[in-house]
Structures are given as C-alpha cells and as structure tokens.
Protein backbone atom coordinates (compact mmCIF):
# COMPACT_ATOMS: atom_id res chain seq x y z
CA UNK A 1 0.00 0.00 0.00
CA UNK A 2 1.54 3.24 -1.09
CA UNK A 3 1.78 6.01 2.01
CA UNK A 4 -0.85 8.49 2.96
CA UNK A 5 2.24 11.10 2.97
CA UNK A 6 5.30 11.26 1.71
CA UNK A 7 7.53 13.95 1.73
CA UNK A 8 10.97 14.61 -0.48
CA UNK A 9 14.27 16.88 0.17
CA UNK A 10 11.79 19.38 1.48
CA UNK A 11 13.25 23.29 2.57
CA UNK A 12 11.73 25.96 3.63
CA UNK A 13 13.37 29.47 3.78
CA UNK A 14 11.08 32.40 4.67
CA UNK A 15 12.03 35.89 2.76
CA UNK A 16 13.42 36.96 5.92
CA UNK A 17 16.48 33.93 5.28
CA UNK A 18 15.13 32.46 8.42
CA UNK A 19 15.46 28.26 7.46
CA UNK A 20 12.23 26.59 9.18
CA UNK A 21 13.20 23.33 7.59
CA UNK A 22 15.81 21.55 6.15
CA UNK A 23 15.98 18.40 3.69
CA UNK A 24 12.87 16.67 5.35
CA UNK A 25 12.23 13.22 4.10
CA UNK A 26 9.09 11.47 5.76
CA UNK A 27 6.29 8.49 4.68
CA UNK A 28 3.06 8.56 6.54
CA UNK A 29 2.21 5.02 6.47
CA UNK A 30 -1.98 4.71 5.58
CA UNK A 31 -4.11 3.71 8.64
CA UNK A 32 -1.12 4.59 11.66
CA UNK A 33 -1.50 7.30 13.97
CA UNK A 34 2.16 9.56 13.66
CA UNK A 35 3.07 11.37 16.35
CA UNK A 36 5.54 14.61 15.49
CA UNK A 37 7.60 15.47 18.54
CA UNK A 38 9.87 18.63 18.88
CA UNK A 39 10.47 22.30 21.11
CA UNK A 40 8.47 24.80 20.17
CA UNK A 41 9.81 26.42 17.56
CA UNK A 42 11.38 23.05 15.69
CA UNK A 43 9.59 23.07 12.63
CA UNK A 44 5.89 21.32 13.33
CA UNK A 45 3.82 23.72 12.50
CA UNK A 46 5.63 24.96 9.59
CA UNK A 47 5.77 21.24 8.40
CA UNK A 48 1.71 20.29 8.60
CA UNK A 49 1.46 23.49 7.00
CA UNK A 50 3.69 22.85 3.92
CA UNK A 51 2.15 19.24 3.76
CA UNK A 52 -1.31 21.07 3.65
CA UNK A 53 -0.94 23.62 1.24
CA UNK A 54 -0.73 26.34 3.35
CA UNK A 55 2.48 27.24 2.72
CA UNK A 56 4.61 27.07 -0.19
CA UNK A 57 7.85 24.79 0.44
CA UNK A 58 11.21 26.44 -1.05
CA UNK A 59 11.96 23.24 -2.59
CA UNK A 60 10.99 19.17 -2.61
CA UNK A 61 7.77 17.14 -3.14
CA UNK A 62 5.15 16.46 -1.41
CA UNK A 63 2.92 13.95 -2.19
CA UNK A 64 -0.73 13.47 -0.79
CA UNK A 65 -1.92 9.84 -1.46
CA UNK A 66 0.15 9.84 -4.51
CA UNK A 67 -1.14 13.31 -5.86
CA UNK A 68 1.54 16.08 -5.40
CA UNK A 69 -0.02 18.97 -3.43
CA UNK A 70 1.31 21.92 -6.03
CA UNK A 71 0.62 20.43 -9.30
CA UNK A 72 -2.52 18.57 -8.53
CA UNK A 73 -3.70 20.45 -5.21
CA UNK A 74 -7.24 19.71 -5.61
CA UNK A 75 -7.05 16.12 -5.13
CA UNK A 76 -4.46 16.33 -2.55
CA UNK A 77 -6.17 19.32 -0.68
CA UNK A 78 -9.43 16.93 -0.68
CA UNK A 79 -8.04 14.03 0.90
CA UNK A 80 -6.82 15.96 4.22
CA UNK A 81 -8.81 17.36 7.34
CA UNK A 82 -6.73 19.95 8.98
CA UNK A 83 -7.50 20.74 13.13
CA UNK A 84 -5.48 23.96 13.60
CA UNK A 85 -4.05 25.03 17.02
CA UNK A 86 -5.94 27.75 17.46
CA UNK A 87 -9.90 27.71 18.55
CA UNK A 88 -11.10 29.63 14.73
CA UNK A 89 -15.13 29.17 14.92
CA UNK A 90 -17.66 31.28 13.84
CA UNK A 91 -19.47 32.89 17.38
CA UNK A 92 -22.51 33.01 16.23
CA UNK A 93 -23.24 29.94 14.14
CA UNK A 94 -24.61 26.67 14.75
CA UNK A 95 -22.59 23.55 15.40
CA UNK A 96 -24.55 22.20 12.39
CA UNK A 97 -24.06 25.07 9.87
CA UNK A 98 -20.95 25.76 10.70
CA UNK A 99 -20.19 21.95 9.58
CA UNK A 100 -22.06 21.58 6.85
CA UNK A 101 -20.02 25.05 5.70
CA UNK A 102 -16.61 23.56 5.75
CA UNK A 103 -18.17 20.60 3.97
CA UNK A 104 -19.29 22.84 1.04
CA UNK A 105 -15.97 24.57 1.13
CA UNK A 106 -14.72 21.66 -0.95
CA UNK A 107 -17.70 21.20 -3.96
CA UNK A 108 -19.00 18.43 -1.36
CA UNK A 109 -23.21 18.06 -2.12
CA UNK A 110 -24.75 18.51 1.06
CA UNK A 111 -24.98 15.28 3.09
CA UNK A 112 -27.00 15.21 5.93
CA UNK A 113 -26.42 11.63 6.70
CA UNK A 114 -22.45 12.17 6.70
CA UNK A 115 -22.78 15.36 8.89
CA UNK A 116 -24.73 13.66 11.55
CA UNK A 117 -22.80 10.63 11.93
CA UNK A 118 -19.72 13.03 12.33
CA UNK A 119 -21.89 14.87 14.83
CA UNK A 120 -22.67 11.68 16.77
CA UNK A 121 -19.36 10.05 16.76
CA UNK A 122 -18.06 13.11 18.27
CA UNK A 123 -20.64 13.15 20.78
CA UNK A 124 -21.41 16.37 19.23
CA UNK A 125 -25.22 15.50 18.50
CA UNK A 126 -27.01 17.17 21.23
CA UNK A 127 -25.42 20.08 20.79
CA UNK A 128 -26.02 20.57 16.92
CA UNK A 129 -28.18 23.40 16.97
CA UNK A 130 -26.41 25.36 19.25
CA UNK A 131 -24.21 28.01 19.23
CA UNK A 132 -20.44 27.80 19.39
CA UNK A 133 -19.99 30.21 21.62
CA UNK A 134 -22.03 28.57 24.15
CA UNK A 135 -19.77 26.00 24.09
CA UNK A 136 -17.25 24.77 26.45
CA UNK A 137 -12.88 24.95 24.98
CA UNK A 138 -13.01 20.78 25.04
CA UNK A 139 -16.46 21.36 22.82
CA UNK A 140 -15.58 23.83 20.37
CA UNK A 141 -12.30 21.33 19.77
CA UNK A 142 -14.43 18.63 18.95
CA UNK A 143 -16.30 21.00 16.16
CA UNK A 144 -12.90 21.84 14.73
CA UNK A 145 -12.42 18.20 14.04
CA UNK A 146 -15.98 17.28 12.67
CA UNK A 147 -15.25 20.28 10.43
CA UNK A 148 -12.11 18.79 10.14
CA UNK A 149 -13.95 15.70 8.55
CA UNK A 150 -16.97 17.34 6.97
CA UNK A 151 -15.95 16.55 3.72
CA UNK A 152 -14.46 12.85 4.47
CA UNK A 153 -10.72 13.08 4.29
CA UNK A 154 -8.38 10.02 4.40
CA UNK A 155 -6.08 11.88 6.11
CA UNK A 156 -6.18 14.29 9.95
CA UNK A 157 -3.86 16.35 10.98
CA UNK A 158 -3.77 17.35 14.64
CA UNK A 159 -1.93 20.02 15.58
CA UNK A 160 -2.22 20.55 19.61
CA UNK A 161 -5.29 18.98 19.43
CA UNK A 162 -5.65 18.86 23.26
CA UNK A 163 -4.18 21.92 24.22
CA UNK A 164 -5.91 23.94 26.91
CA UNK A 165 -8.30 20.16 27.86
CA UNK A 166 -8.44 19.06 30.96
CA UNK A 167 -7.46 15.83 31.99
CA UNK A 168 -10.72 13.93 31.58
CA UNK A 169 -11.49 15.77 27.95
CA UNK A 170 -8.14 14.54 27.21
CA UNK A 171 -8.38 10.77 27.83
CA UNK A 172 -11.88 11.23 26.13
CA UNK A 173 -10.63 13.34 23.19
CA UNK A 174 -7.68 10.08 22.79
CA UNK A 175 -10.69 7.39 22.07
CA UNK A 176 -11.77 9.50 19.41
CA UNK A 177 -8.43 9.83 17.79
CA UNK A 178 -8.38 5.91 18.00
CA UNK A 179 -12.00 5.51 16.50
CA UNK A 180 -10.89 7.63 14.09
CA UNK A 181 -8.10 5.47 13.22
CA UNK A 182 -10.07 2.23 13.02
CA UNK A 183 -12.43 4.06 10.84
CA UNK A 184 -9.41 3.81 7.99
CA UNK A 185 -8.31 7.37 8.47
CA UNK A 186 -4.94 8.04 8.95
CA UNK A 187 -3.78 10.33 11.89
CA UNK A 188 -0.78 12.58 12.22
CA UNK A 189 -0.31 14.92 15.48
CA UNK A 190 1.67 17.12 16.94
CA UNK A 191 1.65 17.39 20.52
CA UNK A 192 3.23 19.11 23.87
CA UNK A 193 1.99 16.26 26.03
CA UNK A 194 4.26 13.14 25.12
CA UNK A 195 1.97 10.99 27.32
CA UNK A 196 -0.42 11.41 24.69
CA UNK A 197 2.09 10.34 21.86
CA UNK A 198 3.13 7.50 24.22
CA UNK A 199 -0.82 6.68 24.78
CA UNK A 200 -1.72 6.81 21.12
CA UNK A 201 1.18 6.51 18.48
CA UNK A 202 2.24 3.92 16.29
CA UNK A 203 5.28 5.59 14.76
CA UNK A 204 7.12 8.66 16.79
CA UNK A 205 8.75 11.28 14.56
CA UNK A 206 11.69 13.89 16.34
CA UNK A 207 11.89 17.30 14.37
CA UNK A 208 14.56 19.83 15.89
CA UNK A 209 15.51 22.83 14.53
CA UNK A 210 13.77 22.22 11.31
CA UNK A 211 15.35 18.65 10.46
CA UNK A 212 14.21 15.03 11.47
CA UNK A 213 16.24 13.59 13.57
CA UNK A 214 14.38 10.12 13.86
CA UNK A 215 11.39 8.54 12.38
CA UNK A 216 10.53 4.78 14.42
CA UNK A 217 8.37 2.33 15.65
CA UNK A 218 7.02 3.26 19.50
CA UNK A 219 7.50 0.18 20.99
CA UNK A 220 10.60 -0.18 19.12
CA UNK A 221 12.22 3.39 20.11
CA UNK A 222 11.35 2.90 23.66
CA UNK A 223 13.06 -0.52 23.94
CA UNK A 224 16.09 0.81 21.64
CA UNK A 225 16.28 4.20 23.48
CA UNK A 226 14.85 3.51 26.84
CA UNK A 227 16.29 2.96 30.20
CA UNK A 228 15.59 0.65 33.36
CA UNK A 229 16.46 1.79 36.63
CA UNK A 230 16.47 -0.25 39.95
CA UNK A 231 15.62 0.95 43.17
CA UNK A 232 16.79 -0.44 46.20
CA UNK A 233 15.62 0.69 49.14
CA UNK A 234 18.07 0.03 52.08
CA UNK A 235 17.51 -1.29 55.70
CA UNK A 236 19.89 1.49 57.00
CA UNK A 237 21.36 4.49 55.51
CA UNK A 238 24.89 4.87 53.79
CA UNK A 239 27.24 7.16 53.69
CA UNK A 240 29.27 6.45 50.71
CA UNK A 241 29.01 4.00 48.40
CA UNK A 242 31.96 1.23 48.88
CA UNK A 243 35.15 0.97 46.85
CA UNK A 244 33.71 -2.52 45.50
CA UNK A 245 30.98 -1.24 44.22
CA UNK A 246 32.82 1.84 42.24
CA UNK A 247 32.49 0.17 38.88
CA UNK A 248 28.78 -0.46 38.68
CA UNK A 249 26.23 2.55 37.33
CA UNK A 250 25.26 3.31 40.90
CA UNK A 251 24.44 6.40 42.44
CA UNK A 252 23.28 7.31 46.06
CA UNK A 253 20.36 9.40 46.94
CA UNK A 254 20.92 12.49 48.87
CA UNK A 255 19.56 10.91 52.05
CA UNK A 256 21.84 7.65 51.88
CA UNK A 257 18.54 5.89 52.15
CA UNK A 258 18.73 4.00 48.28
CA UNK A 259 20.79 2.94 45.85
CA UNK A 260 19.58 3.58 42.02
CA UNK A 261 21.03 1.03 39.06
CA UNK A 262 20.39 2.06 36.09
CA UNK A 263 20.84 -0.66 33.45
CA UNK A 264 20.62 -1.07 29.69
CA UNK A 265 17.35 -3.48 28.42
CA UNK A 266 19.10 -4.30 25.33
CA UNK A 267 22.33 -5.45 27.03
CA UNK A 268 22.85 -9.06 27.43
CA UNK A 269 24.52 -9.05 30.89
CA UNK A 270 22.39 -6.20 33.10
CA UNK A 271 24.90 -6.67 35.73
CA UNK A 272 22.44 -6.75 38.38
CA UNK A 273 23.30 -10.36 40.04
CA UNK A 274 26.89 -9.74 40.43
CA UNK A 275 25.82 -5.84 41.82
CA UNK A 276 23.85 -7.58 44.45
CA UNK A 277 26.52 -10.28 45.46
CA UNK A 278 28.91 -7.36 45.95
CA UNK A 279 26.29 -5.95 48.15
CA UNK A 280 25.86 -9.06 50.28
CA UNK A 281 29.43 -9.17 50.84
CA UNK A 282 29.38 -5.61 51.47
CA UNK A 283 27.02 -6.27 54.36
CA UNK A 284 24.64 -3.94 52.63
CA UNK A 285 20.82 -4.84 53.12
CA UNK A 286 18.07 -3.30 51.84
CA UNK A 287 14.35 -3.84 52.62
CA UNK A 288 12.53 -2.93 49.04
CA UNK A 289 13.39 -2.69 45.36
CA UNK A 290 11.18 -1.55 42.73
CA UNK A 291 12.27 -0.89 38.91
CA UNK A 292 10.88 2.00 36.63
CA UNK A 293 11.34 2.02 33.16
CA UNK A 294 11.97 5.53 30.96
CA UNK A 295 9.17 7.12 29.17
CA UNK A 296 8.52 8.48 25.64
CA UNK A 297 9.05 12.00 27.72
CA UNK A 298 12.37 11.07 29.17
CA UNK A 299 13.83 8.98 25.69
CA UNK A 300 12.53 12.54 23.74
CA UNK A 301 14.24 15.03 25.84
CA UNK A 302 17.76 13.00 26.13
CA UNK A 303 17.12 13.02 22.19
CA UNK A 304 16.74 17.12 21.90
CA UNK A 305 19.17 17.49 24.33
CA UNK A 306 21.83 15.07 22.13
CA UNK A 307 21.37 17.24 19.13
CA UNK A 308 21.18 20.89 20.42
C-alpha cells in the first residue's frame, strides 16, 4: 500500500532567510496514527502546514496519497482534514451550519447523513443546533475536528489537538483519535503532552531545529532508546558507596537511604546479580526494590538534548 504522505528533500526558507526546515524526508504510512515530537519552535507547525498547502515549500515534493499537493492540489487538498491550534469558529453559528459550511468549502453536495454521523461520533449530536460560543474549549475542539472531517478526508492532521483540555477531555478526546483510526483514516499529530504520543502513536517522529532527527516504531524506540532503573531501598542508611561497588552505574540518593542502578534493556549481561553479590558481601541490606522504566518523555528530551 503506497503512504498516505510522503515527503521529499523538502526546505523551507522564509524571505526573511530564516530556514524553518531543512531536507525533510518522511512516509506517513496509511491507517497509523504519527506522532511529530519537537520544542516549540522546531519546525511542526511549519511542516503540517507545507504538507497542507498552506504554505509554499522552497523546494521538494510532497505527495498526498500519490497526488503532489502543487501540481494537482485539488485532489491532494481533498483528501486531508486539517484541526489547527488555534480555537477559529464562527461565534454566532450553529454547530450544524458551521459543519455543513466547511463541507461545502470543498464542492461536497450537502450530506446530511455524513454530517450527523460526524456529529454523533463526536458526541457532538445534542449540541447541533447550538451556538459555538455557548460551548465549552473541550467542545468547540471537537467542532474543529468534525469540520475537520466534513468533507471525508483520508487523512487528519492534529496540531495541539488537546491543548488547553483538561485531563478527563483529554483521555476522552484520545478514544476519538483511536475511533478515528479504526475508521481507515490516517492520523498525524503534533503534541506538547508526550503521554499522549506514548498513549496513542504507532510511529514517533523527532523534528529539531527544522530537520528530522528520527522517524521509528514506539514500541521499538522505547526498547532501543529507553532505560531501566532499579531501586533499592536500604535497611539502613549509607554514607558512601563502597570501593567494591565503584564500577557499577550506581548512584546514592541524597539521604543515603537507596541505591539507584540504572541498566541497559538491550544489554545481554544487566549486571544486576553480580551488583547484588557485591552488596551481600558488602554487608549492605536493603528492605525494598522496585524498577521503573523511561518514558517516551524522558527517551525525547535525552534526544533534543543530544542534538542541540
């Protein structure tokens, strides 16, 4: 199956010189949901918006299920439902007209069937003849994306598409991401909150100052990239660590009451049985151990911090 996106040696310089990107090559697989990591200021926005057709790339190729979003923007323009950052909806209008608007926007007939299904899988329904500015911030989101997919893209973008959501509109906002997803259409989101990339992502893509510095598998990065760390809790406090112990990754907490290993999953040999026999003949007992594993946040900013 060819991708939903794929992008080619694509630069952008704005007419000020500034360089927002830089030789960006990126597939979109069809049917994943991509996450697109980076500081503010790396590129994200820039990049959804070149992909889009909002902005005009200085050079490379973009193509939109196969149809190249300069030469043959039409087709590629139709295929993609953008939710912007920003909370753009008309005041004054209906959650249904202001939907069945965007749908018309793009030489769609009018489709009442199509509109309400949107409105319902959003839970959206109920509210349809009201206005949007009666609505709550996690509401009005949810419009953006029915408008979003008024006219039945293949493709969503997401940029921030939980900013300024509680917690609970969060988690709830997720499960329509995913239904979205197992509804055939392909998902691609930028995000501040790397739990939700962690939650919800197939693939992870890095972008820092305006170049991709890794494109891979979730499960796969966080085994590659990721970190375990054992806690040991001990029966009575140290001082110092002892000399026989100086070659293992250990480190003592400020209060002498642990020990912390951290260890490599992809190693062979952790080094954790021979740490603890040097411990026993240390004389060193502890009374708890618990291990933690890194997180998508922790692998992402070792990663921008590697390649300032």
């Amino acid at each position: 199956m060819p991708p939903a996106i794929s992008v080619t040696d694509l630069s952008k310089t704005y007419a000020s010189g500034f360089q927002a990107l830089t030789g960006i090559n990126l597939e979109v697989k069809a049917g994943e949901i991509f996450a697109l990591l980076g500081p503010n200021g790396a590129g994200k926005t820039t990049l959804i918006s070149v992909i889009c057709g909002l902005v005009n790339p200085t050079s490379g190729v973009v193509l939109v299920d196969g149809h190249d979003n300069i030469r043959d923007y039409r087709a590629a323009r139709a295929r993609i439902g953008l939710v912007p950052q920003e909370l753009t909806n008309e005041a004054f209008e209906t959650v249904w007209n202001s939907v069945s608007f965007s749908r018309g926007l793009f030489g769609k007939a009018p489709d009442p069937a199509h509109i309400e299904r949107v409105l319902r899988s959003l839970a959206l329904w109920e509210k349809r003849n009201n206005r949007l500015i009666t609505l709550s911030g996690g509401m009005k989101r949810r419009v953006l994306i029915a408008k979003a997919l008024s006219h039945e893209p293949t493709i969503l973008f997401l940029d921030e598409p939980t900013a300024g959501v509680d917690v609970e509109l969060r988690r709830e906002m997720w499960e329509v991401v995913r239904g979205l997803r197992e509804s055939g259409v392909t998902i691609i989101l930028t995000t501040h909150y790397i739990e939700e990339a962690e939650e919800m992502a197939d693939r992870i893509g890095v972008i820092q100052r305006g170049e991709i510095i890794l494109v891979e598998n979730k499960q796969t990065l966080m085994q590659s990239l990721g970190r375990k760390q054992l806690t040991l809790e001990l029966l009575e406090p140290l001082v110092s660590l002892p000399n026989a112990l100086s070659d293992y990754p250990l480190t003592l907490s400020d209060d002498g009451q642990a020990l912390v290993y951290r260890y490599d999953t992809q190693q062979e040999h952790t080094g954790i049985t021979g740490m603890l026999e040097e411990l026993r003949k240390a004389g060193i007992q502890f009374k708890d151990l618990h291990t933690e594993q890194s997180s998508l946040e922790d692998i992402f900013v070792n990663l921008v911090r590697e390649n300032p």
